[in-house]
PDB file of N, CA and C in Angstrom:
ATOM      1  N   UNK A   1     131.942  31.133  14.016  1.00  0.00           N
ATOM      2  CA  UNK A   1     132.428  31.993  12.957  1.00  0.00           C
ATOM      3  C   UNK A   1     131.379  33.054  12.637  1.00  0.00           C
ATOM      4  N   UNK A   2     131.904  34.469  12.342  1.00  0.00           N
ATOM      5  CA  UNK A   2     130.947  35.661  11.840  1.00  0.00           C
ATOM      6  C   UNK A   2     131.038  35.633  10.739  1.00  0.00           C
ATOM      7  N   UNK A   3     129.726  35.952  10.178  1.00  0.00           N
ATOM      8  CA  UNK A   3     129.722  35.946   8.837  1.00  0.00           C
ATOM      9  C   UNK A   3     129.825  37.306   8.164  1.00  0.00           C
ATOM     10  N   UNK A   4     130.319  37.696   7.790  1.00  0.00           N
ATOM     11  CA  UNK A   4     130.714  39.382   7.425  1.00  0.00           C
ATOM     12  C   UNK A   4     130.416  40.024   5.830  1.00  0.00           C
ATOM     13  N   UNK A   5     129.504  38.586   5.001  1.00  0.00           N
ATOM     14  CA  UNK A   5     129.062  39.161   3.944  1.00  0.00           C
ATOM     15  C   UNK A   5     128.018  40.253   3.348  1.00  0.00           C
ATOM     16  N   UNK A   6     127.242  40.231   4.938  1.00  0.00           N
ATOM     17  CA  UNK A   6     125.744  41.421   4.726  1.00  0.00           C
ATOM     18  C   UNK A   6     126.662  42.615   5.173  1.00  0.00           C
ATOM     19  N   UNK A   7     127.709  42.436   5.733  1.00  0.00           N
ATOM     20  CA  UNK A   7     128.376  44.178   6.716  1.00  0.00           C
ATOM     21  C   UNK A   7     128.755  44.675   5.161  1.00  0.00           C
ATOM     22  N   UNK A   8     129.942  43.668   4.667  1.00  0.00           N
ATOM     23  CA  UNK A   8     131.039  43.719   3.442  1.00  0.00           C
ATOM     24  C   UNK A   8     129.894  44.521   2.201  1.00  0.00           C
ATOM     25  N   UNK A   9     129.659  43.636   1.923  1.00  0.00           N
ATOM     26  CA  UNK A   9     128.381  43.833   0.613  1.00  0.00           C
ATOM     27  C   UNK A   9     127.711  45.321   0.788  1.00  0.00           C
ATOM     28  N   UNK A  10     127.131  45.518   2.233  1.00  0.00           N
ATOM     29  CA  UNK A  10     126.209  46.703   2.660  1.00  0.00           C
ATOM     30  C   UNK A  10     127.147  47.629   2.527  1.00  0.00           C
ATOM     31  N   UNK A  11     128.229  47.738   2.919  1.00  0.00           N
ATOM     32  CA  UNK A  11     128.859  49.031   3.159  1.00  0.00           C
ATOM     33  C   UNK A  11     129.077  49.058   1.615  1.00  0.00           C
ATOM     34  N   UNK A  12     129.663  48.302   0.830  1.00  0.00           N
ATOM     35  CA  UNK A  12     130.253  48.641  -0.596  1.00  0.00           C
ATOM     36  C   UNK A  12     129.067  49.446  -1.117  1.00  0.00           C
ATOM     37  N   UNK A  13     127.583  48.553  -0.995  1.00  0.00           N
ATOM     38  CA  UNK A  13     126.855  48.656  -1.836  1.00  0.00           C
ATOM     39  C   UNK A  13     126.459  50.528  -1.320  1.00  0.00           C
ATOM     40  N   UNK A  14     125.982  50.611  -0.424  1.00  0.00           N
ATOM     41  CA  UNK A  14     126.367  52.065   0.179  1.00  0.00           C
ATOM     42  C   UNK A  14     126.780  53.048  -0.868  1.00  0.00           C
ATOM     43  N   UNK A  15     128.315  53.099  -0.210  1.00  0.00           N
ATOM     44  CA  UNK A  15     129.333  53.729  -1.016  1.00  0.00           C
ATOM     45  C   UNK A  15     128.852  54.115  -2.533  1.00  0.00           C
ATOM     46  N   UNK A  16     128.789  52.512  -3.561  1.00  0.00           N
ATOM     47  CA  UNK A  16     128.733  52.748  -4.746  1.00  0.00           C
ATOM     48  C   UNK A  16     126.932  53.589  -5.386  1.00  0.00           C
ATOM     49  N   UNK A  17     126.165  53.181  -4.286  1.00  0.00           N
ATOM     50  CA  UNK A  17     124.738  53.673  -4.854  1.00  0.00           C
ATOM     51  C   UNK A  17     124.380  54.871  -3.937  1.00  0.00           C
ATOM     52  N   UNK A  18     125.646  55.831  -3.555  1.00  0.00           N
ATOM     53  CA  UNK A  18     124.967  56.876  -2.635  1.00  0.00           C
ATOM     54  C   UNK A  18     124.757  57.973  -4.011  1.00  0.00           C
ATOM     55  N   UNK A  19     123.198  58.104  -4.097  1.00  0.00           N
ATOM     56  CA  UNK A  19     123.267  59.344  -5.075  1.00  0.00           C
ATOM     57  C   UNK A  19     124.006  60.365  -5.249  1.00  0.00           C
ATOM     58  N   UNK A  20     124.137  60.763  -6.500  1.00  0.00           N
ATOM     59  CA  UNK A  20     125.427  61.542  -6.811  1.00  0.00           C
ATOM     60  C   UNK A  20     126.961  61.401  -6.688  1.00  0.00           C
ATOM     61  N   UNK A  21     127.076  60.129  -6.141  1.00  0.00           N
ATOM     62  CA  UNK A  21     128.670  60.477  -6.277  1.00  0.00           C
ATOM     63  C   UNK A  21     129.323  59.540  -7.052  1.00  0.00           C
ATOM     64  N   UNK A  22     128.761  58.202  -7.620  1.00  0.00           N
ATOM     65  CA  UNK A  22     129.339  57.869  -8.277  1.00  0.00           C
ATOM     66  C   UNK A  22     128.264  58.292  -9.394  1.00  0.00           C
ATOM     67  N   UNK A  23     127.036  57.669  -9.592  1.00  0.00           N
ATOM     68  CA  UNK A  23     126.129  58.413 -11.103  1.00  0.00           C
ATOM     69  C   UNK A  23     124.526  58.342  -9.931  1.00  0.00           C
ATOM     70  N   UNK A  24     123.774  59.173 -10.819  1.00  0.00           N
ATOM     71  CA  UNK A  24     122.429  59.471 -10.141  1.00  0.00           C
ATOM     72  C   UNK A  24     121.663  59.083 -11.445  1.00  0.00           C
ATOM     73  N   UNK A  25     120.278  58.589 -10.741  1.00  0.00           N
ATOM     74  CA  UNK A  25     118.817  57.978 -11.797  1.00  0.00           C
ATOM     75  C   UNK A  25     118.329  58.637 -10.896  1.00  0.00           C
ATOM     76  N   UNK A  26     116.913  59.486 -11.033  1.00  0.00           N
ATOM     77  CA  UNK A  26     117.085  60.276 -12.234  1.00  0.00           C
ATOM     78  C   UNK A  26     117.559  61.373 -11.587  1.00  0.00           C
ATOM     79  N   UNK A  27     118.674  62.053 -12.752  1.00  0.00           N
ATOM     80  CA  UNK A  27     119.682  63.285 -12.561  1.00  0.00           C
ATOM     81  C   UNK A  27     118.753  64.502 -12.612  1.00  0.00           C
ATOM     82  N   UNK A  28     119.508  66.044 -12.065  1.00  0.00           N
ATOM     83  CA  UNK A  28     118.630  66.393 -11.995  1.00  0.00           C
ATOM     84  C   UNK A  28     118.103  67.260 -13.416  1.00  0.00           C
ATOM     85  N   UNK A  29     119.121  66.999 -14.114  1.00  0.00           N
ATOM     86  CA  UNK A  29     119.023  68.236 -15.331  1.00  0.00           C
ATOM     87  C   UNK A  29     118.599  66.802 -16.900  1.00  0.00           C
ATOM     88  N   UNK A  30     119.402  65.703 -16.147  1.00  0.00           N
ATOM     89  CA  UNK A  30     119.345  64.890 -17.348  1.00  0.00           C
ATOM     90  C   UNK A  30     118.810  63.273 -16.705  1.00  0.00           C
ATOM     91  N   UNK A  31     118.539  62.105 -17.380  1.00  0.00           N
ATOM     92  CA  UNK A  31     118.045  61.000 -17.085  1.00  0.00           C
ATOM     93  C   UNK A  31     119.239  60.268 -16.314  1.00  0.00           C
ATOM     94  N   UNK A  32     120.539  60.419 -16.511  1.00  0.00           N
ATOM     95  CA  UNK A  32     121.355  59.786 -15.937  1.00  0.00           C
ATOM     96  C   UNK A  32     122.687  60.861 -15.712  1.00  0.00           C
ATOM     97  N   UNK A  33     122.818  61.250 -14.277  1.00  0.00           N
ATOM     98  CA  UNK A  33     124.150  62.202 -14.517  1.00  0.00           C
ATOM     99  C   UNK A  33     125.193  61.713 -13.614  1.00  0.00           C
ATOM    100  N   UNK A  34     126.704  61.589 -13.684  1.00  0.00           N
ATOM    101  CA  UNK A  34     127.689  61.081 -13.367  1.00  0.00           C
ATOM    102  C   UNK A  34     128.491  62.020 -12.150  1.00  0.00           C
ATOM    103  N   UNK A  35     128.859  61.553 -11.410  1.00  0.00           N
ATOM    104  CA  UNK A  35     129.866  62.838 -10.404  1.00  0.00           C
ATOM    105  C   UNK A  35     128.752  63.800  -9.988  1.00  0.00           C
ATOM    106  N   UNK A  36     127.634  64.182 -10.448  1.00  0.00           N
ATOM    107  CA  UNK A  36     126.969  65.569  -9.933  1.00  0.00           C
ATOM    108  C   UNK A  36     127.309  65.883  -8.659  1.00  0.00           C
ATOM    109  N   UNK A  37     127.386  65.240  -7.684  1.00  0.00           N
ATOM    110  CA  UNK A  37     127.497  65.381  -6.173  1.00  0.00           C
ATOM    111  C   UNK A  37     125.992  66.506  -5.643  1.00  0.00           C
ATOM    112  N   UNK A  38     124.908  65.991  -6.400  1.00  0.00           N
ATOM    113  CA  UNK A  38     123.846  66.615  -5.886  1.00  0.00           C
ATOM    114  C   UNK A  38     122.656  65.592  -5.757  1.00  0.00           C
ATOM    115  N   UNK A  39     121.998  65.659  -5.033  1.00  0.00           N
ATOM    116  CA  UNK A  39     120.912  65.080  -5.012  1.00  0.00           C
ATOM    117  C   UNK A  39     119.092  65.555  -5.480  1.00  0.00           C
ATOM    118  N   UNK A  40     117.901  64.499  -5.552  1.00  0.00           N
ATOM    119  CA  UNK A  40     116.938  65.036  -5.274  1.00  0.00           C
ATOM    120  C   UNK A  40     115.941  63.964  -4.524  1.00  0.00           C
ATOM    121  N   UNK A  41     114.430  63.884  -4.463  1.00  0.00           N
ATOM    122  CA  UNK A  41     113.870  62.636  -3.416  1.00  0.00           C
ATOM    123  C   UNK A  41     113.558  61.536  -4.772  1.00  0.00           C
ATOM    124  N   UNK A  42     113.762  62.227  -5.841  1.00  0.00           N
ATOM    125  CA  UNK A  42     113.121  60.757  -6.501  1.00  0.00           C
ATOM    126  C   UNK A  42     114.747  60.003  -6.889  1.00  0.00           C
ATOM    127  N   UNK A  43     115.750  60.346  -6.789  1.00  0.00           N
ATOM    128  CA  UNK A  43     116.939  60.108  -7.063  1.00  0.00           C
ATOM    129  C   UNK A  43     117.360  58.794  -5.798  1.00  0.00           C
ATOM    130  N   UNK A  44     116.982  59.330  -4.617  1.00  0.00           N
ATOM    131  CA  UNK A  44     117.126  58.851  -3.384  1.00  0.00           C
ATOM    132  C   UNK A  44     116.060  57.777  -3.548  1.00  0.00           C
ATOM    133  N   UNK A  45     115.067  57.178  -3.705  1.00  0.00           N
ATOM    134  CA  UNK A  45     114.184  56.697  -3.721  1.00  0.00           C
ATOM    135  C   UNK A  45     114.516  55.519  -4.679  1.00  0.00           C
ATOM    136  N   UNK A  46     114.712  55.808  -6.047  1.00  0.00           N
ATOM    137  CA  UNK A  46     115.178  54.694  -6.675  1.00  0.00           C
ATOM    138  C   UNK A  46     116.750  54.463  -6.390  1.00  0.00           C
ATOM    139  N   UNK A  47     117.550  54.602  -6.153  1.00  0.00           N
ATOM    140  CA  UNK A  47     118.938  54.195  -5.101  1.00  0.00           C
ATOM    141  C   UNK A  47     118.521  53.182  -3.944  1.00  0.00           C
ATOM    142  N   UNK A  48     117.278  53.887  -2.903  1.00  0.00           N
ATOM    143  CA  UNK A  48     117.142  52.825  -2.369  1.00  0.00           C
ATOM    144  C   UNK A  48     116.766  51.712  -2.779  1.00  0.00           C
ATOM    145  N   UNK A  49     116.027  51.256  -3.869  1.00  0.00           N
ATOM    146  CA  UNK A  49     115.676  50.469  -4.235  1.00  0.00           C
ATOM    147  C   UNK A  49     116.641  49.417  -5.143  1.00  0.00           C
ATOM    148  N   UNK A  50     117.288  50.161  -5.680  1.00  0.00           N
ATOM    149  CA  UNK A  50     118.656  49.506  -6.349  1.00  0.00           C
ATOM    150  C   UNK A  50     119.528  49.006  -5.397  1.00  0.00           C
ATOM    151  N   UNK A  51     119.844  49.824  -4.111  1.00  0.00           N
ATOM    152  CA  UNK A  51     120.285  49.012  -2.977  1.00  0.00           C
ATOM    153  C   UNK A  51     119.444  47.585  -2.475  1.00  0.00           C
ATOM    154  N   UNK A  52     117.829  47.840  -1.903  1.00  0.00           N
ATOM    155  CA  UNK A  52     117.716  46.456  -1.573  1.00  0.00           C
ATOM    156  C   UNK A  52     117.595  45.653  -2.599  1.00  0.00           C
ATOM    157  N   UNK A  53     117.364  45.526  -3.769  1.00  0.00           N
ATOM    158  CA  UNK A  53     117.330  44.620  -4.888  1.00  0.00           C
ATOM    159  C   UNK A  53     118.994  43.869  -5.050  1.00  0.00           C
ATOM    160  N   UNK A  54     120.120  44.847  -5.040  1.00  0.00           N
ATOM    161  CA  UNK A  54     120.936  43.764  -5.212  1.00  0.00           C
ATOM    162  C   UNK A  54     121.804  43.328  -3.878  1.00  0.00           C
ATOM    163  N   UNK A  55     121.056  43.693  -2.632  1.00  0.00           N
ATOM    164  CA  UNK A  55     121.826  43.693  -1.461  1.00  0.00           C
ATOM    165  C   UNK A  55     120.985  42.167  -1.138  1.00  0.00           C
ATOM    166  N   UNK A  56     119.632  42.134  -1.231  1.00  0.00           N
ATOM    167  CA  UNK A  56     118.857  40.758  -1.780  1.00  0.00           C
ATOM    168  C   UNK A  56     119.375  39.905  -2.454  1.00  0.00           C
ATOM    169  N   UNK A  57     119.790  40.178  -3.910  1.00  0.00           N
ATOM    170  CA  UNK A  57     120.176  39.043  -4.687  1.00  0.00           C
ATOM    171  C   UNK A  57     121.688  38.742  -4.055  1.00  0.00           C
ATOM    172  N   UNK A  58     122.393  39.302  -3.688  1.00  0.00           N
ATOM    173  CA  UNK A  58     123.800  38.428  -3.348  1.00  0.00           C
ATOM    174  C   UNK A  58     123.971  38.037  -2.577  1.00  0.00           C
ATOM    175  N   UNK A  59     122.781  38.444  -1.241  1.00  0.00           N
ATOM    176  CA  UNK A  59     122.755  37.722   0.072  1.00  0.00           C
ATOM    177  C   UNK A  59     122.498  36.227   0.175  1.00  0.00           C
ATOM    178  N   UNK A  60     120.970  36.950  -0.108  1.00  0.00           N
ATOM    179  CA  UNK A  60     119.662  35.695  -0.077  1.00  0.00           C
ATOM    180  C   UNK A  60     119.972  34.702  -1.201  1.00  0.00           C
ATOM    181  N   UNK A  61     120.090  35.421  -2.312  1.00  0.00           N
ATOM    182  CA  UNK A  61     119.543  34.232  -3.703  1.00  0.00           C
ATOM    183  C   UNK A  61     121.052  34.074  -3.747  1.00  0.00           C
ATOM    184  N   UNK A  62     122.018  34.441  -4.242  1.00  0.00           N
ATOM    185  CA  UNK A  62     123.107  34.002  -4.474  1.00  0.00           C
ATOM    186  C   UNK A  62     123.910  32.998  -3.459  1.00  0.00           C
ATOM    187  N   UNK A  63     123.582  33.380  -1.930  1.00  0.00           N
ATOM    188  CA  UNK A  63     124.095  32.786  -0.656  1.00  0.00           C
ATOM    189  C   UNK A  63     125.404  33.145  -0.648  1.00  0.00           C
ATOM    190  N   UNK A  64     125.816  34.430  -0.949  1.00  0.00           N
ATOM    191  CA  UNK A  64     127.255  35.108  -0.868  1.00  0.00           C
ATOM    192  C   UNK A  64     127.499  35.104   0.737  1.00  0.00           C
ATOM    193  N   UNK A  65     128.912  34.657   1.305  1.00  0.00           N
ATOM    194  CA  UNK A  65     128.929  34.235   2.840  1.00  0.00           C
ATOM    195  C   UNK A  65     130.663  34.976   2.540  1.00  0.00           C
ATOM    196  N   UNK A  66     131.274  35.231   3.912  1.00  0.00           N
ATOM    197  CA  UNK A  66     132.375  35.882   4.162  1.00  0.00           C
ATOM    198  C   UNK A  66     133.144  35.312   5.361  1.00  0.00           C
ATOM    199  N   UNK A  67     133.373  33.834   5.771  1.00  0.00           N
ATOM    200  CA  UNK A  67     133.698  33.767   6.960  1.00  0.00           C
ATOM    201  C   UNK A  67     134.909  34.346   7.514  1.00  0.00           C
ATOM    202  N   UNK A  68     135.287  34.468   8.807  1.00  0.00           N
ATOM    203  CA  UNK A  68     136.080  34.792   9.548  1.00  0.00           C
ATOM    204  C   UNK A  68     136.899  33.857  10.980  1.00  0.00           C
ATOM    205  N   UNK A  69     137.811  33.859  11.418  1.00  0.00           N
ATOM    206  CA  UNK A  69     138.017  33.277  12.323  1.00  0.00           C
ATOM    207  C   UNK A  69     138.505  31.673  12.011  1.00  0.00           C
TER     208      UNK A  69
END
């Protein structure tokens, strides 16, 4: 059996923490801005980090699993 919870999880988590499109830390005009659809490197930087922190906790610590087959 494949386990499809790191693909599942990764891609969502993706999607929901790609700066600017759903909300950006830090925005560029304000501390938190929503929809901007713009980016900058410190914006990108803490995103990544919000990605591996909870792409970590639901993998590893939680043991979130997805079987198939």
């Amino acid at each position: 059996m494949l386990d499809w919870a790191p693909i599942v999880i990764g891609l969502l988590l993706f999607i929901l923490l790609s700066p600017g499109l759903v909300f950006q830390i830090p925005g560029n005009t304000h501390h938190i801005e929503f929809g901007s659809f713009q980016t900058n490197g410190k914006a990108v930087l803490v995103h990544t980090l919000l990605f591996f922190v909870a792409f970590t906790i639901l993998i590893l610590a939680v043991g979130l699993h997805i079987y198939t087959g």
